[in-house]
N, C-alpha and C. Protein backbone atom coordinates (compact mmCIF):
# COMPACT_ATOMS: atom_id res chain seq x y z
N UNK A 1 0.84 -1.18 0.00
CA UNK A 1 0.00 0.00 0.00
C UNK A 1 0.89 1.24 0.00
N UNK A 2 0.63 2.54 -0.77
CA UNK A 2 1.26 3.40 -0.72
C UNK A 2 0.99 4.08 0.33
N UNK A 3 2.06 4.87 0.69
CA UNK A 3 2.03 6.16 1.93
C UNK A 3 1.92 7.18 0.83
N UNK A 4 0.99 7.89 1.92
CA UNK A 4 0.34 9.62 1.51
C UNK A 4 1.48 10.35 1.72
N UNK A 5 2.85 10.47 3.13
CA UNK A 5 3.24 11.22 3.41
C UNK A 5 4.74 10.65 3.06
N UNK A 6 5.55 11.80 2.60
CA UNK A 6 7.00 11.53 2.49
C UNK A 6 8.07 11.41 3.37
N UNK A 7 8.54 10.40 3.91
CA UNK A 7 9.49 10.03 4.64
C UNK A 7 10.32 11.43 4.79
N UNK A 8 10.67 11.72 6.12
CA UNK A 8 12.19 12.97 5.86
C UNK A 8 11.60 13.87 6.14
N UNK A 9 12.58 15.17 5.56
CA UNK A 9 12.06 16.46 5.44
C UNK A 9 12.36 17.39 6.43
N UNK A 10 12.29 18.12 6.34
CA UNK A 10 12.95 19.58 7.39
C UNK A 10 13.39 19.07 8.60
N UNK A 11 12.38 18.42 9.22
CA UNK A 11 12.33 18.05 10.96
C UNK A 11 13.72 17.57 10.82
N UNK A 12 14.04 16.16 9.96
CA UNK A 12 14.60 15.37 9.91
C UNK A 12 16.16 16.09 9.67
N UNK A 13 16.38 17.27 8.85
CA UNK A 13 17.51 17.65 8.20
C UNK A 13 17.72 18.26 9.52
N UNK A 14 16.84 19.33 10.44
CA UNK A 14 16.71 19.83 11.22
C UNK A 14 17.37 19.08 12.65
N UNK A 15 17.21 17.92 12.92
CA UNK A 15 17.93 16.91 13.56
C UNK A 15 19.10 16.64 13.49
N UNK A 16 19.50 15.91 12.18
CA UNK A 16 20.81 15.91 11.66
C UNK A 16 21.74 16.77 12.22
N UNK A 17 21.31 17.79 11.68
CA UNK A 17 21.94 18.94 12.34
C UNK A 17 22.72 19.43 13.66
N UNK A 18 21.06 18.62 14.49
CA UNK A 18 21.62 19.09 15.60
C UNK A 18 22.63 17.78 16.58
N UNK A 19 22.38 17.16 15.67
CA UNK A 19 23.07 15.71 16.05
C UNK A 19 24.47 16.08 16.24
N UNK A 20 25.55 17.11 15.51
CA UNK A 20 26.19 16.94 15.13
C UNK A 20 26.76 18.01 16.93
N UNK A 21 25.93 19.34 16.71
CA UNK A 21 26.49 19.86 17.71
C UNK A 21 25.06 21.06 18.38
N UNK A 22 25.12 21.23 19.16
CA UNK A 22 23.95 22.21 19.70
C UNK A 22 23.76 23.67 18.70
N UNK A 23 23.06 24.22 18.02
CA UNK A 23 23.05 25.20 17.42
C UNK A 23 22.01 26.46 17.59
N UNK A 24 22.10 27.57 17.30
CA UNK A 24 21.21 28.23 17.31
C UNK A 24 20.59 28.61 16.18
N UNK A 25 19.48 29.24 16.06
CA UNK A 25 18.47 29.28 14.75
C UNK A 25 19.33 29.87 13.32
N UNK A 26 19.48 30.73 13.70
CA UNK A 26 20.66 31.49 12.57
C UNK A 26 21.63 30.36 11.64
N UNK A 27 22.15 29.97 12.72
CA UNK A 27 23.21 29.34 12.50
C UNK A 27 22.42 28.06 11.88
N UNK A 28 21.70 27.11 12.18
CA UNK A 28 20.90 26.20 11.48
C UNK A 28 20.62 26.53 9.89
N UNK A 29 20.09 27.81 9.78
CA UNK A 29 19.27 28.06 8.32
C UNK A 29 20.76 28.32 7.54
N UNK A 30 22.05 28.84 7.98
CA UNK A 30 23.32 28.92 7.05
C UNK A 30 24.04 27.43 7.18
N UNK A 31 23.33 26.72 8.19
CA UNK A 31 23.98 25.69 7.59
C UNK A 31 23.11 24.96 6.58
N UNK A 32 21.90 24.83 6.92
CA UNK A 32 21.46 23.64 5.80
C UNK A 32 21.17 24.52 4.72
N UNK A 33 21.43 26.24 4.43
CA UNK A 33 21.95 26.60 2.94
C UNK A 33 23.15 26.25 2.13
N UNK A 34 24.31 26.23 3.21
CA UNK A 34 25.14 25.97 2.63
C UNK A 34 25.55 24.38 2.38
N UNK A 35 25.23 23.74 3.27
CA UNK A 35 25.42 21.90 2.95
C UNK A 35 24.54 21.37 1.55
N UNK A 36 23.10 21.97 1.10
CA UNK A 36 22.17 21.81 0.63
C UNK A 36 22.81 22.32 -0.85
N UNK A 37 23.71 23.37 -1.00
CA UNK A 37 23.74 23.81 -2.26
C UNK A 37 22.98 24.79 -2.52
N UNK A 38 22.38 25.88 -1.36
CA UNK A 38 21.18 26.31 -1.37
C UNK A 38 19.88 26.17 -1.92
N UNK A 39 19.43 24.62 -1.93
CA UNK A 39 18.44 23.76 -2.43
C UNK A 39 17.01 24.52 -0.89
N UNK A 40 18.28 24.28 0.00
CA UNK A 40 17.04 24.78 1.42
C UNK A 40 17.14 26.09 2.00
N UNK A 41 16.76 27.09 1.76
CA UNK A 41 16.87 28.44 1.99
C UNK A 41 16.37 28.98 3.33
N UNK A 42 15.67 28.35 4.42
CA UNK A 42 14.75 28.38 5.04
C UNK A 42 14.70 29.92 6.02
N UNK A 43 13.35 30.79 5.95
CA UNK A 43 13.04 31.74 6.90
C UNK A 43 12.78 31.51 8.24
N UNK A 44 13.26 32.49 9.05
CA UNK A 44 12.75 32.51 10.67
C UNK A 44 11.29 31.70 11.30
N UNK A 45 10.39 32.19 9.61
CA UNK A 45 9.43 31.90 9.94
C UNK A 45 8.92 30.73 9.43
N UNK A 46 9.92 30.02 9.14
CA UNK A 46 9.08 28.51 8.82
C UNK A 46 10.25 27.73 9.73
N UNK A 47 11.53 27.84 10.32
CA UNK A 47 12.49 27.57 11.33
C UNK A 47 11.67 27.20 12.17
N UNK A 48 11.36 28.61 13.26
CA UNK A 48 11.03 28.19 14.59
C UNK A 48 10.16 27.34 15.15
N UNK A 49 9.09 27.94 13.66
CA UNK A 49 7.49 26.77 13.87
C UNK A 49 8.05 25.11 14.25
N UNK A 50 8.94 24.85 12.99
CA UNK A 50 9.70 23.34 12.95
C UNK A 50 10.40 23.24 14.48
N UNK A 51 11.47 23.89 14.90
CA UNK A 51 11.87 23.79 16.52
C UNK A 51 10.81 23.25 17.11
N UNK A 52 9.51 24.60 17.36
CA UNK A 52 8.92 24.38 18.61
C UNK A 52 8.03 23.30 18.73
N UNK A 53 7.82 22.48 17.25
CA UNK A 53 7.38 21.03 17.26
C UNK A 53 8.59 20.49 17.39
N UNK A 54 9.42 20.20 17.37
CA UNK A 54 10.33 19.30 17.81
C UNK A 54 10.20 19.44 19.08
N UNK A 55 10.42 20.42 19.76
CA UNK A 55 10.17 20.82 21.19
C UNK A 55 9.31 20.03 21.92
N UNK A 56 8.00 20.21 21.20
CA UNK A 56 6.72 20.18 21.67
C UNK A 56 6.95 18.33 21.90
N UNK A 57 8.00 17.65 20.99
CA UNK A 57 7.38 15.84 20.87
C UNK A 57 8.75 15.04 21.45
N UNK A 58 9.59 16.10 22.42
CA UNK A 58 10.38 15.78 23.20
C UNK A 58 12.20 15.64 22.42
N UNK A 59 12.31 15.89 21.05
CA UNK A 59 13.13 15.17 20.72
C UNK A 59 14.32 16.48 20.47
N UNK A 60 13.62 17.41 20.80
CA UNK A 60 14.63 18.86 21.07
C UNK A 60 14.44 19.52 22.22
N UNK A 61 15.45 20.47 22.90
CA UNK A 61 15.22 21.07 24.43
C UNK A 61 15.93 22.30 23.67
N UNK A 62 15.90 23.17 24.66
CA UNK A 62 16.40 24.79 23.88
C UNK A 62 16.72 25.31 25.27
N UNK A 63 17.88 26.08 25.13
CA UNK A 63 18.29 27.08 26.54
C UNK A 63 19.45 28.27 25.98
N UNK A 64 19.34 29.34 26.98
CA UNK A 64 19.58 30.35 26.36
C UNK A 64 21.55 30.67 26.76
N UNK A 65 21.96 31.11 25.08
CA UNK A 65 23.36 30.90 25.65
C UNK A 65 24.05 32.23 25.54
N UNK A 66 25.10 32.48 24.70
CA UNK A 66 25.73 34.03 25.04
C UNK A 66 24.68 35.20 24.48
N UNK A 67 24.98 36.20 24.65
CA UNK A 67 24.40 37.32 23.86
C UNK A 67 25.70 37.76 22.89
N UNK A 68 25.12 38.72 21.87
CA UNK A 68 25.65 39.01 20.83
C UNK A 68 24.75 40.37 20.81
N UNK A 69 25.68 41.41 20.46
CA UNK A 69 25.23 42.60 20.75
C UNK A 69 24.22 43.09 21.20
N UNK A 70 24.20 41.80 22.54
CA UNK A 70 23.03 42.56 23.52
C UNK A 70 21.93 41.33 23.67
N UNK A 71 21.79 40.92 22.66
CA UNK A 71 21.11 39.98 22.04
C UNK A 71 21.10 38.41 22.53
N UNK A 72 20.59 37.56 23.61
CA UNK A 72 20.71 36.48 24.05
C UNK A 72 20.01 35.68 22.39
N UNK A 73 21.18 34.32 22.65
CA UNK A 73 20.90 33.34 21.70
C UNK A 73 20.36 32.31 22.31
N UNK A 74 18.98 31.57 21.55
CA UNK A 74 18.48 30.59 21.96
C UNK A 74 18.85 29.14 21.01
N UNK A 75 19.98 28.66 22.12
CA UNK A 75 20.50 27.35 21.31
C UNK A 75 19.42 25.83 21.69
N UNK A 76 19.39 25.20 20.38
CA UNK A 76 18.62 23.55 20.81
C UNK A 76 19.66 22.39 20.49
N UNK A 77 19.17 21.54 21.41
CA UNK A 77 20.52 20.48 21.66
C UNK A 77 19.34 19.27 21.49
N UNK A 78 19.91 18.38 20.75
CA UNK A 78 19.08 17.04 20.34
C UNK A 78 18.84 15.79 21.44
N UNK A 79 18.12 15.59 21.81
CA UNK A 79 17.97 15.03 23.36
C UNK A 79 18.02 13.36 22.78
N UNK A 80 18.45 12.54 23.66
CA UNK A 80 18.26 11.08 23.40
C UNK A 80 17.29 10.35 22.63
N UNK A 81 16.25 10.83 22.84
CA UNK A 81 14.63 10.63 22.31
C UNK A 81 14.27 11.33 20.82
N UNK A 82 14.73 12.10 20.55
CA UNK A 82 15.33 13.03 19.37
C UNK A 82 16.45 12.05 18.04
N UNK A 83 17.24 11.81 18.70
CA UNK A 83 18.55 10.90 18.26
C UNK A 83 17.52 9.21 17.76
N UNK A 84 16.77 8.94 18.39
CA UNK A 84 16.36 7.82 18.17
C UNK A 84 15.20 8.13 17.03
N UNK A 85 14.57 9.09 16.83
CA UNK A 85 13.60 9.84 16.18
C UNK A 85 14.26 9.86 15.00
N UNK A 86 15.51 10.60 14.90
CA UNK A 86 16.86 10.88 13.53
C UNK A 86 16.66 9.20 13.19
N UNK A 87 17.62 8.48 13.61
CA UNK A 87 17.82 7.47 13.36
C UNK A 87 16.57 6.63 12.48
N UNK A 88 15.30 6.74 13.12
CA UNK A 88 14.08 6.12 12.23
C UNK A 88 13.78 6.55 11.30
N UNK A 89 13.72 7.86 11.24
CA UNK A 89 13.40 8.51 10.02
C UNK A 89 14.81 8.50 8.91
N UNK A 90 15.65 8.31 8.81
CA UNK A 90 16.83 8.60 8.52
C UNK A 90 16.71 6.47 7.83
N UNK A 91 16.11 5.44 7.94
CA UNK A 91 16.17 4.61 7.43
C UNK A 91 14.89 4.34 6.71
N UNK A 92 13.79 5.15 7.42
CA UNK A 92 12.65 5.77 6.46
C UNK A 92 13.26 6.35 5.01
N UNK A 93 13.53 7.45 5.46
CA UNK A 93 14.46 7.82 4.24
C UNK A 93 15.02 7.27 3.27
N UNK A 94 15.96 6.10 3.37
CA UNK A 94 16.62 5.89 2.76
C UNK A 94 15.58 4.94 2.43
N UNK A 95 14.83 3.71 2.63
CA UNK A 95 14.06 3.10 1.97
C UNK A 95 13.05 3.91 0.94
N UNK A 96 12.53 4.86 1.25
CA UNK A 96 12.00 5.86 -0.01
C UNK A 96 12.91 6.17 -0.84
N UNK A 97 14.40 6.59 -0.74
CA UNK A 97 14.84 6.98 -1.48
C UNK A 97 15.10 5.91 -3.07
N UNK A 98 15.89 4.19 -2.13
CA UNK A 98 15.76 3.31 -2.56
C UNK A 98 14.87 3.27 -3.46
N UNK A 99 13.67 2.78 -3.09
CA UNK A 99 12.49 2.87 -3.85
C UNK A 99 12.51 3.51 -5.30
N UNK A 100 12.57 5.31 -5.01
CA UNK A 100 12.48 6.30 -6.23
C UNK A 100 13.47 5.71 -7.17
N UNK A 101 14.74 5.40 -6.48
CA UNK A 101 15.58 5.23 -7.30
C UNK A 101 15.55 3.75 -8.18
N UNK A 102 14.97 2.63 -7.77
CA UNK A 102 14.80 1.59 -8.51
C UNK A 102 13.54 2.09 -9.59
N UNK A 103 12.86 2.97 -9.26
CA UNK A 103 12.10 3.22 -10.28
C UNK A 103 12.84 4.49 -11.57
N UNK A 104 13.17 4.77 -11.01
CA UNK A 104 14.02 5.87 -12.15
C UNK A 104 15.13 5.04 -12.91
N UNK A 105 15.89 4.17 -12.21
CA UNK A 105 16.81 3.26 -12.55
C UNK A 105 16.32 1.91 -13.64
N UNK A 106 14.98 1.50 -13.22
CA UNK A 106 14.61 0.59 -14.31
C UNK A 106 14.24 -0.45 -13.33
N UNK A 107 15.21 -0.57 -12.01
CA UNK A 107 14.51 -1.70 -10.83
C UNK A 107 14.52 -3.21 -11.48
N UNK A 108 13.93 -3.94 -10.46
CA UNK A 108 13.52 -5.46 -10.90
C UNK A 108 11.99 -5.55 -11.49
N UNK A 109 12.42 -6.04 -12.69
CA UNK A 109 11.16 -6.45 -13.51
C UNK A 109 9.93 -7.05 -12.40
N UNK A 110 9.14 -6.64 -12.93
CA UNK A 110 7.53 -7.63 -12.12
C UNK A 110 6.86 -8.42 -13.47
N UNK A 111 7.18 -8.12 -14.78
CA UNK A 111 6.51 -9.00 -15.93
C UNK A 111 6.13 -8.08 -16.32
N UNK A 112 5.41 -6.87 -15.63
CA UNK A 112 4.35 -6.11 -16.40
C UNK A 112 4.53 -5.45 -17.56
């Protein structure tokens, strides 16, 4: 049976991310511009919404770290429960990707 919804996607890159090291918002949207090839451009305002559901389903925590001209930064750090979240979706992923690609590729015959 097919799935309606696509494996992946922001949350997921959004994770990755933070897998690697604790970041703050800024710093998130220049990275997955620049890793992406600027394929992902992403605004403040489609960022935080994504955080504060991560927030909201345990798999991100957020606390406030230096200021910058005045300016306190709110960094999120990927919590255990988060990491295990990456990990599922992240073999989600790759079985969709699989998939697309046996079909673009030509795949194993079925007869049809």
């Amino acid at each position: 049976m097919a799935r309606e919804k696509t494996p992946g996607g922001l949350g997921m890159l959004l994770l990755s991310l933070l897998d690697q090291q604790d970041r703050y918002g800024y710093e998130m949207i220049e990275a997955l511009r620049q890793r992406s090839n600027q394929v992902f451009d992403l605004k403040a305002g489609t960022l935080y919404p994504l955080l504060h559901t991560l927030e909201a389903q345990g798999w991100v925590t957020s606390y406030d770290g230096g200021t910058v001209d005045g300016r306190i930064r709110r960094y999120y750090h990927l919590t255990d429960s988060g990491k295990d979240a990456l990990e599922a979706q992240k073999t989600q992923w790759k079985r969709y990707a699989d998939g697309i690609n046996g079909v673009l590729e030509g795949g194993v015959s079925c007869g049809v």
